[in-house]
N, C-alpha and C. Protein backbone atom coordinates (compact mmCIF):
# COMPACT_ATOMS: atom_id res chain seq x y z
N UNK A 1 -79.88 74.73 -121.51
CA UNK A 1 -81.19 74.22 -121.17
C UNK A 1 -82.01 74.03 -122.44
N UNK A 2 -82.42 72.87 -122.44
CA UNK A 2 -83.41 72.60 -123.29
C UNK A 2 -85.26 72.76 -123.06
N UNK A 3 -85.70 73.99 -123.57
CA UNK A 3 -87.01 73.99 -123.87
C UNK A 3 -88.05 73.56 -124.68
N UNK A 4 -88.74 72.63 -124.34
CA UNK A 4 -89.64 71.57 -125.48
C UNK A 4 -91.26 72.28 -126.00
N UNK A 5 -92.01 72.68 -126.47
CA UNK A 5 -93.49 73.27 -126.48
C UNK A 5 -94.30 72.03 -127.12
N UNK A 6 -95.01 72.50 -125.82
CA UNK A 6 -96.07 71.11 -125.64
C UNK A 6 -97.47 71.11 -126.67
N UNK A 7 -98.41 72.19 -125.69
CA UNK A 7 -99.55 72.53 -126.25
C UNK A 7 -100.19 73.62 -125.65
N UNK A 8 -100.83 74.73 -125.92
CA UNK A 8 -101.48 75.53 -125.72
C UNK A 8 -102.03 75.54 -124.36
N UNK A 9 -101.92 76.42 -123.01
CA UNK A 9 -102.41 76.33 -122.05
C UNK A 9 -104.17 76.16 -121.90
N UNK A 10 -104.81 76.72 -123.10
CA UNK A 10 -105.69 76.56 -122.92
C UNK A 10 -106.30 75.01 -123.43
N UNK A 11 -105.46 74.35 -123.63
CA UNK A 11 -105.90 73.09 -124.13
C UNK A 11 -105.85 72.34 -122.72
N UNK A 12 -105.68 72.31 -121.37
CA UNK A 12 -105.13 71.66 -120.17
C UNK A 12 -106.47 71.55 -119.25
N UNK A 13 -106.92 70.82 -119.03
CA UNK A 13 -108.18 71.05 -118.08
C UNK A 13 -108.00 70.16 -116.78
N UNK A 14 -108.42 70.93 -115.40
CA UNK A 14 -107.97 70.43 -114.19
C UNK A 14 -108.32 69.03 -114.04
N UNK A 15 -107.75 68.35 -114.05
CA UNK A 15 -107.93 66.94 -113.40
C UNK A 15 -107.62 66.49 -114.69
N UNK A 16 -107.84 66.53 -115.70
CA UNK A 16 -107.37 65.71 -116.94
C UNK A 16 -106.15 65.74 -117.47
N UNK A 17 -105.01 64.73 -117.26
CA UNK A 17 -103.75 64.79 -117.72
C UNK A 17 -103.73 64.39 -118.79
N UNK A 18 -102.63 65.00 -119.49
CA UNK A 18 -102.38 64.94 -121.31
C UNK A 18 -101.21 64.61 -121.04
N UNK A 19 -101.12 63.22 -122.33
CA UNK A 19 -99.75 62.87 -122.83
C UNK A 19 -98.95 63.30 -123.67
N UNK A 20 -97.58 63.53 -123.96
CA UNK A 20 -97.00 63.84 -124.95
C UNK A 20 -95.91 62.67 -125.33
N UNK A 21 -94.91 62.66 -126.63
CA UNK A 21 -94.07 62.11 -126.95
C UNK A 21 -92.99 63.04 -127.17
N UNK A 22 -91.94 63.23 -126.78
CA UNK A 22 -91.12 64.27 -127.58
C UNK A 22 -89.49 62.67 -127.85
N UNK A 23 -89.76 62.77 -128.92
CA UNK A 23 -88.73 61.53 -129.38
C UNK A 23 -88.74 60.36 -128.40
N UNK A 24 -87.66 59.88 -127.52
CA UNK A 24 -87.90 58.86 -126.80
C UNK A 24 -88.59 59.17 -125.66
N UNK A 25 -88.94 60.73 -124.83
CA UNK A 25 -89.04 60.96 -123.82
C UNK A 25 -90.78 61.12 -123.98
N UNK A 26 -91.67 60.24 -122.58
CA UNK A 26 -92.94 60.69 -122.68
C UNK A 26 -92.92 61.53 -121.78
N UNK A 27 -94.11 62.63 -121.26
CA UNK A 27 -94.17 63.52 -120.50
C UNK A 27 -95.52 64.20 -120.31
N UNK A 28 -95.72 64.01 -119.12
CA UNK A 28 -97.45 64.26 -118.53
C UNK A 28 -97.38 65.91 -118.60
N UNK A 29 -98.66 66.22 -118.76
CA UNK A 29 -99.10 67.31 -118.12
C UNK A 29 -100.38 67.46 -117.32
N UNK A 30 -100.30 67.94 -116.05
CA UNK A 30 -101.19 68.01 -114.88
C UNK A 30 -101.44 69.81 -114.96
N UNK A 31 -102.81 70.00 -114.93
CA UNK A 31 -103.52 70.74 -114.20
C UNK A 31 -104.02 70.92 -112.84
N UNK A 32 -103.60 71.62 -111.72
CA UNK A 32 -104.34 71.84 -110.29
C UNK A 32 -104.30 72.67 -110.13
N UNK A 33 -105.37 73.76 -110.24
CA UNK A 33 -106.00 74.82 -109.69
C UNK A 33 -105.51 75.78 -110.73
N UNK A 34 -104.56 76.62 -110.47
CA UNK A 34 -103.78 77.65 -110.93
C UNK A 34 -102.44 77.41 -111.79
N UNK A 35 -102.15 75.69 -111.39
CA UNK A 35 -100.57 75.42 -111.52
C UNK A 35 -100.65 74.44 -112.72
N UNK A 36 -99.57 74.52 -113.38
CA UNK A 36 -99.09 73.23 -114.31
C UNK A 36 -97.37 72.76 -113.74
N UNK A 37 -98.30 71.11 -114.15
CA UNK A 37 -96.53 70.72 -113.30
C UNK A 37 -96.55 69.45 -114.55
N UNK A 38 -95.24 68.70 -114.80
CA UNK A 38 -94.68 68.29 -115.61
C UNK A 38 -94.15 66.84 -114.98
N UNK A 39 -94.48 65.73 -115.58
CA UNK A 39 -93.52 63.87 -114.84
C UNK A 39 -93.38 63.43 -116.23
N UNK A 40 -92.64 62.43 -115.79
CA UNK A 40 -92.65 61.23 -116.67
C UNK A 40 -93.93 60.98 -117.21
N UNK A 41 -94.00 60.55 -118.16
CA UNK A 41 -95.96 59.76 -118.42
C UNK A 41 -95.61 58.13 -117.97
N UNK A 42 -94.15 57.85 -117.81
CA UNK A 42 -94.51 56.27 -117.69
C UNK A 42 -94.55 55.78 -116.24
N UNK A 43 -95.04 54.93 -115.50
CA UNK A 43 -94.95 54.22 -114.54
C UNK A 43 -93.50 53.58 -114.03
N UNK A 44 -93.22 54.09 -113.07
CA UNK A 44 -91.70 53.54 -112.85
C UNK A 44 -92.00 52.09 -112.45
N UNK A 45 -92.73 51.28 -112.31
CA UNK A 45 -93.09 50.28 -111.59
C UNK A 45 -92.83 49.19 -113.46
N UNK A 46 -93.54 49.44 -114.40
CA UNK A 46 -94.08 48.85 -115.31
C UNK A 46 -94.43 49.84 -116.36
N UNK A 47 -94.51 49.31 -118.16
CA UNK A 47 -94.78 50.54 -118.77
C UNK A 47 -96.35 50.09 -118.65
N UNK A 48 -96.67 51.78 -118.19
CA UNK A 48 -97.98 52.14 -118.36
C UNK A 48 -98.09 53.87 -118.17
N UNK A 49 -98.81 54.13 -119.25
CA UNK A 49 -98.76 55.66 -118.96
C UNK A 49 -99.82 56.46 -117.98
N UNK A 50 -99.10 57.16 -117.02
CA UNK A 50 -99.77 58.16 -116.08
C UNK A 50 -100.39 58.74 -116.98
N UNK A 51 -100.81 59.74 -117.85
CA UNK A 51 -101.51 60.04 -118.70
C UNK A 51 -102.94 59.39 -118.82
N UNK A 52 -102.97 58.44 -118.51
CA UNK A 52 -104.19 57.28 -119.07
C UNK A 52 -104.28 57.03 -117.22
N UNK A 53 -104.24 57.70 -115.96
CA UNK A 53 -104.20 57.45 -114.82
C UNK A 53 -105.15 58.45 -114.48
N UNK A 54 -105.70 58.32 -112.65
CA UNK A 54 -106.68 59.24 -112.17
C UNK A 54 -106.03 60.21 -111.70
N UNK A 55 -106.14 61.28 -111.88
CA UNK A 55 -105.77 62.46 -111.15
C UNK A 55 -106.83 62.95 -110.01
N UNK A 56 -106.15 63.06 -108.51
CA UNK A 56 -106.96 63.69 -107.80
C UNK A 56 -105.76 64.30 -107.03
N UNK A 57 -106.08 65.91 -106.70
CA UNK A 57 -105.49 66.80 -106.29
C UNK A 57 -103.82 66.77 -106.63
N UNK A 58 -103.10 66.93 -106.28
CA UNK A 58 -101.28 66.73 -106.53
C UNK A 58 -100.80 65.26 -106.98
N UNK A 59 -102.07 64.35 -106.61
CA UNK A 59 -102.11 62.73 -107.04
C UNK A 59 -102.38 61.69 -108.12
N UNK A 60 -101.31 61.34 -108.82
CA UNK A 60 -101.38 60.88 -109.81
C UNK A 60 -101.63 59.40 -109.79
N UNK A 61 -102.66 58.31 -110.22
CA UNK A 61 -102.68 57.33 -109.71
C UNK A 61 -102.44 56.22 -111.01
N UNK A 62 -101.34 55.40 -110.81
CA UNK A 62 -101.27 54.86 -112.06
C UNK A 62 -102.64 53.66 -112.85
N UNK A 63 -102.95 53.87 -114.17
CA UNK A 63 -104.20 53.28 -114.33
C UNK A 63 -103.85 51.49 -114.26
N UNK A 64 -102.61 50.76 -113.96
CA UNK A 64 -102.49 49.31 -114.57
C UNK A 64 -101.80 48.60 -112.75
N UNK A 65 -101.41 49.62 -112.21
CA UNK A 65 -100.35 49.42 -111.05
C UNK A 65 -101.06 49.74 -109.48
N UNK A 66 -101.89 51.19 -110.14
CA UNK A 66 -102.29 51.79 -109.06
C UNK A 66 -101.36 52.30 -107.95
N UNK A 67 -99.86 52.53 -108.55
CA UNK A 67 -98.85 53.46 -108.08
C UNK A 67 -99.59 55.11 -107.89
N UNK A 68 -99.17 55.69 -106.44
CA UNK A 68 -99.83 56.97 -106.43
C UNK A 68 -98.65 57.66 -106.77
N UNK A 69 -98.15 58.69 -107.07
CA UNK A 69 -97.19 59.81 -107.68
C UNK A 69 -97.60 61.42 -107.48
N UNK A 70 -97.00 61.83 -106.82
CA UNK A 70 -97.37 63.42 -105.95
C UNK A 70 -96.75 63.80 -107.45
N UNK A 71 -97.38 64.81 -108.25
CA UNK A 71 -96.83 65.34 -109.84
C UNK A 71 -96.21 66.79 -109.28
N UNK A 72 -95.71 67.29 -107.78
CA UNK A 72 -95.22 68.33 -107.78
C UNK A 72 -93.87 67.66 -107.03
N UNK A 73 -93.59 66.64 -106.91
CA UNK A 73 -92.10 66.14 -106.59
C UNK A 73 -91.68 64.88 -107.45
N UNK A 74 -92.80 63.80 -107.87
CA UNK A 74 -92.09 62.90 -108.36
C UNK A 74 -92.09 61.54 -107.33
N UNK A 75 -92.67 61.79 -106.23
CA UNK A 75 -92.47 61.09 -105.12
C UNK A 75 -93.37 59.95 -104.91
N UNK A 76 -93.22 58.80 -104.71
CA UNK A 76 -94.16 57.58 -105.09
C UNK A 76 -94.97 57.54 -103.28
N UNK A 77 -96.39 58.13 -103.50
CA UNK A 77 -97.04 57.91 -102.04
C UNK A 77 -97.67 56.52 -101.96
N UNK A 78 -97.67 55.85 -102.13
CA UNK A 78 -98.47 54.67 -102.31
C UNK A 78 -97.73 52.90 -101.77
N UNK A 79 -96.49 52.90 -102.62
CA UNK A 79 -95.81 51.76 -102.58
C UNK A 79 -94.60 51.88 -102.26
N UNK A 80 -93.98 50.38 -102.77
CA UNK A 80 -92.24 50.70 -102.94
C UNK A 80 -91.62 50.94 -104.28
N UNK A 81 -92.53 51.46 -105.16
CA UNK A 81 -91.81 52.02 -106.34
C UNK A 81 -91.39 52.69 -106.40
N UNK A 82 -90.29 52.74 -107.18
CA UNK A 82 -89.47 54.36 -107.51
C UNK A 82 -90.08 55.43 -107.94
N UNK A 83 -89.56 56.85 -107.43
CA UNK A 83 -90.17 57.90 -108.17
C UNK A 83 -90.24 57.94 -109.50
N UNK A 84 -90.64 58.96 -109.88
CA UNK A 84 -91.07 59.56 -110.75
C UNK A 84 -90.00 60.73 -111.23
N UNK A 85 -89.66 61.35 -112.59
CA UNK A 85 -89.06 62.31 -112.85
C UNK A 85 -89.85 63.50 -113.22
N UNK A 86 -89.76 64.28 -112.53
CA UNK A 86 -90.48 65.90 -112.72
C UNK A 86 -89.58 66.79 -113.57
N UNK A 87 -90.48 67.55 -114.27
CA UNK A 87 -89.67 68.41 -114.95
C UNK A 87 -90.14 69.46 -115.15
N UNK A 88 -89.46 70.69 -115.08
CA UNK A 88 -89.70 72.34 -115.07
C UNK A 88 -90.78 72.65 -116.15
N UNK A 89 -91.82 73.73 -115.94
CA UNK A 89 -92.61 73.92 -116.79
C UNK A 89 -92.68 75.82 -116.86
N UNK A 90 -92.61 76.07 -118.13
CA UNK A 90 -92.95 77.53 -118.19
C UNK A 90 -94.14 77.66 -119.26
N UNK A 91 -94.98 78.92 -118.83
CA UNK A 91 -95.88 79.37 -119.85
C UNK A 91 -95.41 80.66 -120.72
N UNK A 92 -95.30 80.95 -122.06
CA UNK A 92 -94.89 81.66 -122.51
C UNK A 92 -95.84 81.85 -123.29
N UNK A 93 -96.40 82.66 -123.47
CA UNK A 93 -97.83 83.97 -124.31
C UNK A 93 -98.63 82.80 -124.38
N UNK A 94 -98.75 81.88 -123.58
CA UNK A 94 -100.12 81.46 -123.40
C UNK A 94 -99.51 79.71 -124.02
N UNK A 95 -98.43 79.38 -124.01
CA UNK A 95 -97.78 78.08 -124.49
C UNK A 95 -97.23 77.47 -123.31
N UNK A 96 -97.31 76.12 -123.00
CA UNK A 96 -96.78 75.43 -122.57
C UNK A 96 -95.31 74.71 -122.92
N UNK A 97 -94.31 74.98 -122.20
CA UNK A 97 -92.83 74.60 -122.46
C UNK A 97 -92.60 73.75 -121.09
N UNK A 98 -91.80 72.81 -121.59
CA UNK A 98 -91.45 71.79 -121.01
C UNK A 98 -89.51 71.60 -121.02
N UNK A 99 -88.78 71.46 -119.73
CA UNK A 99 -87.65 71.51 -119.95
C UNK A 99 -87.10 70.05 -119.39
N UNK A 100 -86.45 69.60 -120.66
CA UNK A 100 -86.09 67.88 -120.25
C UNK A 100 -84.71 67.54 -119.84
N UNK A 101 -84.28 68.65 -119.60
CA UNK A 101 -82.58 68.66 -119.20
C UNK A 101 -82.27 68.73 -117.77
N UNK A 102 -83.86 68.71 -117.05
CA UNK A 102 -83.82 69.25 -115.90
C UNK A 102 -83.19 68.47 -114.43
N UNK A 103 -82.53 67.82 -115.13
CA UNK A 103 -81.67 66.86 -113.78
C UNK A 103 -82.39 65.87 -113.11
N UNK A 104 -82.01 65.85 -111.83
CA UNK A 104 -83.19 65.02 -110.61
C UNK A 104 -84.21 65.60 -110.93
N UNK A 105 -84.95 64.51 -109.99
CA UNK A 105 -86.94 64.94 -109.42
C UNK A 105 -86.71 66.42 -109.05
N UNK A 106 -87.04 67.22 -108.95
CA UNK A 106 -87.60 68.85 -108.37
C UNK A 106 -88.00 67.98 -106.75
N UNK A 107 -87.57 68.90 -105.67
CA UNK A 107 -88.56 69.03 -104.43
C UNK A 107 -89.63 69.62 -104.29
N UNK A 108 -90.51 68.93 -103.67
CA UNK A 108 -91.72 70.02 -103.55
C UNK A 108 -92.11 71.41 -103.13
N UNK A 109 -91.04 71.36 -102.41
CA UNK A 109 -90.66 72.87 -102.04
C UNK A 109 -90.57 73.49 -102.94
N UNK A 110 -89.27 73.45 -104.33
CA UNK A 110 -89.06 74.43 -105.53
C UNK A 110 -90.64 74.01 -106.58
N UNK A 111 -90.59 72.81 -106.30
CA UNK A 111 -91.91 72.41 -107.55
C UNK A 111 -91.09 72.61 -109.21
N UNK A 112 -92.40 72.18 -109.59
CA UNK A 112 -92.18 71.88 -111.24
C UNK A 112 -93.13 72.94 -111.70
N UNK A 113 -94.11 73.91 -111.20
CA UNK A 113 -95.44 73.89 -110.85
C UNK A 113 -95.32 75.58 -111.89
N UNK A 114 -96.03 76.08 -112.32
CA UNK A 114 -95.82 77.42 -113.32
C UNK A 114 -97.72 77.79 -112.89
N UNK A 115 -97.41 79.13 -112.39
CA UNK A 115 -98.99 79.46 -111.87
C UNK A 115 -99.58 79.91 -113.14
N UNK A 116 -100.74 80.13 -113.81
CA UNK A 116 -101.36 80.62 -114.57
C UNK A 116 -102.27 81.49 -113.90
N UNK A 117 -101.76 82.20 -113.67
CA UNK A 117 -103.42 83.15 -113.21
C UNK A 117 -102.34 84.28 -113.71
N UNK A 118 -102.98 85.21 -114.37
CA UNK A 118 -102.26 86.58 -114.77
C UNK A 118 -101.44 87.38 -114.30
């Protein structure tokens, strides 16, 4: 398994998603409530980055497409676009890690989702 470190948990604020680059791979990070969960940053529809999209509650809305994207499965609520790829997230002493080896989308059931509350 490959573990990637993103940015500082305390850098993440609810509703505001942050982009990253890690070589060819982009990769969102979502804040909701307690949880951090991990997608693609690009639009499966067209490139455009979720990152630069509205976040409301588990809903990621693309800013160019207006594709909706549930960020705890990957799952496109909106259209007929393809999902989205989710990927595992751990916090370690207060760091955000990102794992890109992580196969399929996650179900919402297991989630991508890493609680932060102590």
């Amino acid at each position: 398994m490959t573990w990637k470190h993103l940015c500082a948990a305390a850098k993440l604020e609810e509703g505001e998603p942050l982009g990253f680059k890690l070589g060819e791979q982009r990769v969102a990070l979502y804040k909701v409530g307690d949880e951090v969960f991990a997608t693609d940053d690009v639009c499966s529809h067209a490139f455009a980055l979720l990152s630069s999209g509205f976040l409301e509650g588990h809903v990621i809305e693309c800013p160019l497409h207006g594709a909706m994207f549930d960020v705890r499965s990957g799952k496109c609520r909106s259209s007929t676009y393809k999902d989205i790829t989710t990927f595992p997230v751990e916090i370690r002493d207060g760091e955000v890690y990102v794992r890109l080896d992580g196969g399929p989308a996650l179900e919402a059931a297991g989630g991508s989702a890493v609680d932060l509350k102590p």
